[in-house]
Protein backbone atom coordinates (compact mmCIF):
# COMPACT_ATOMS: atom_id res chain seq x y z
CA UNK A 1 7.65 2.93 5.40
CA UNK A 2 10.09 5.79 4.45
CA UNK A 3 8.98 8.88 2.87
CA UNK A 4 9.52 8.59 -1.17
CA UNK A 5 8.42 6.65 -3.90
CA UNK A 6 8.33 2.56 -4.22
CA UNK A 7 7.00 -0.46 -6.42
CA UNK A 8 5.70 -3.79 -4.93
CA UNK A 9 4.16 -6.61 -6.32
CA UNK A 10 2.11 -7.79 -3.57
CA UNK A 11 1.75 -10.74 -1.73
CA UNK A 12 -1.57 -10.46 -0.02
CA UNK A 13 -2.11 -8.43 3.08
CA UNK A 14 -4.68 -6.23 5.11
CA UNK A 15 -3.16 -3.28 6.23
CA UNK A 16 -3.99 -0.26 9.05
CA UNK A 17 -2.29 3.34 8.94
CA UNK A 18 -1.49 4.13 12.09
CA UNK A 19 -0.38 7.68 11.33
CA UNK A 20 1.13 9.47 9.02
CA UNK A 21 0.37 10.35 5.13
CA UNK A 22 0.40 8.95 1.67
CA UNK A 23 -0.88 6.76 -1.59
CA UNK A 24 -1.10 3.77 -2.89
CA UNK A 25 -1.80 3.34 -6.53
CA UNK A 26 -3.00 -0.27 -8.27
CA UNK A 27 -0.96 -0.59 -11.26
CA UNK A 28 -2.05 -2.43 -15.16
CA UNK A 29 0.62 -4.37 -16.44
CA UNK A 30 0.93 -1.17 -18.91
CA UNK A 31 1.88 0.93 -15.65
CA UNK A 32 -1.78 2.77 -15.81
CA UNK A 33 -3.44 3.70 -12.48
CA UNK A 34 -5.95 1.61 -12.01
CA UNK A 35 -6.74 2.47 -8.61
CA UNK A 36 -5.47 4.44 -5.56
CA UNK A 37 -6.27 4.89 -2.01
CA UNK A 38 -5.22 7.83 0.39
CA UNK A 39 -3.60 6.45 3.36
CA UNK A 40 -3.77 8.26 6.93
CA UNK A 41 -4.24 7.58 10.16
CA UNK A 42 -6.99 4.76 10.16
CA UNK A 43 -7.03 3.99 6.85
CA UNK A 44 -7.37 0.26 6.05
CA UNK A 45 -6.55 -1.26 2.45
CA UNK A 46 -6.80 -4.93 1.34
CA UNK A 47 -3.67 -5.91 -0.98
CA UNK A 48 -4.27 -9.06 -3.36
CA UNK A 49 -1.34 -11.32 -4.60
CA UNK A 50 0.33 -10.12 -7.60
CA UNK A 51 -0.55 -6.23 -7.51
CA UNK A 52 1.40 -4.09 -8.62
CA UNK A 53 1.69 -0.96 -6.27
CA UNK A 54 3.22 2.53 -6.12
CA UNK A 55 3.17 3.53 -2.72
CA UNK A 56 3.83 7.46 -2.32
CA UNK A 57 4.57 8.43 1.09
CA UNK A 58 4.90 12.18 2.40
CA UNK A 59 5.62 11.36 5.73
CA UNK A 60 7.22 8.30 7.41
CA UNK A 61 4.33 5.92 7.69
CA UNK A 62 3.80 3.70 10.50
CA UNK A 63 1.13 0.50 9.74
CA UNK A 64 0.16 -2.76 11.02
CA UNK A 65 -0.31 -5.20 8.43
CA UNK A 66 -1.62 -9.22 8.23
CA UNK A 67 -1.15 -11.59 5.64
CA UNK A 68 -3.44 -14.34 5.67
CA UNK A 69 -0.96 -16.91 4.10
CA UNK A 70 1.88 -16.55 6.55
CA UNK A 71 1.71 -19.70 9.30
């Protein structure tokens, strides 16, 4: 991911940071922060479908991600 500022509704996925910085904030439907999670180097974050996310990054961040409901 490029460094900046992004939305995403998810689709389901486990992810690892592999290095690099940022953070990933759960979004309400009213655009409140209903969670977040720092993301460096070994960092691993579970994504549900429909989240809404606002992924911060400070530095080009490299991950490895799986989604379970991909064949």
């Amino acid at each position: 991911m490029s460094s900046g500022v992004m939305h995403d509704i998810e689709v389901g996925e486990y992810l690892v940071v592999l290095s690099d910085y940022g953070i990933v904030k759960v979004l309400a439907a009213d655009g409140n922060v209903l969670q977040s999670q720092q993301l460096q180097a070994g960092s691993l974050v579970r994504l549900y479908d429909g989240m809404t996310t606002r992924w911060s990054i400070e530095e080009t961040l490299r991950k490895v991600y799986f989604n379970p409901k991909q064949q």
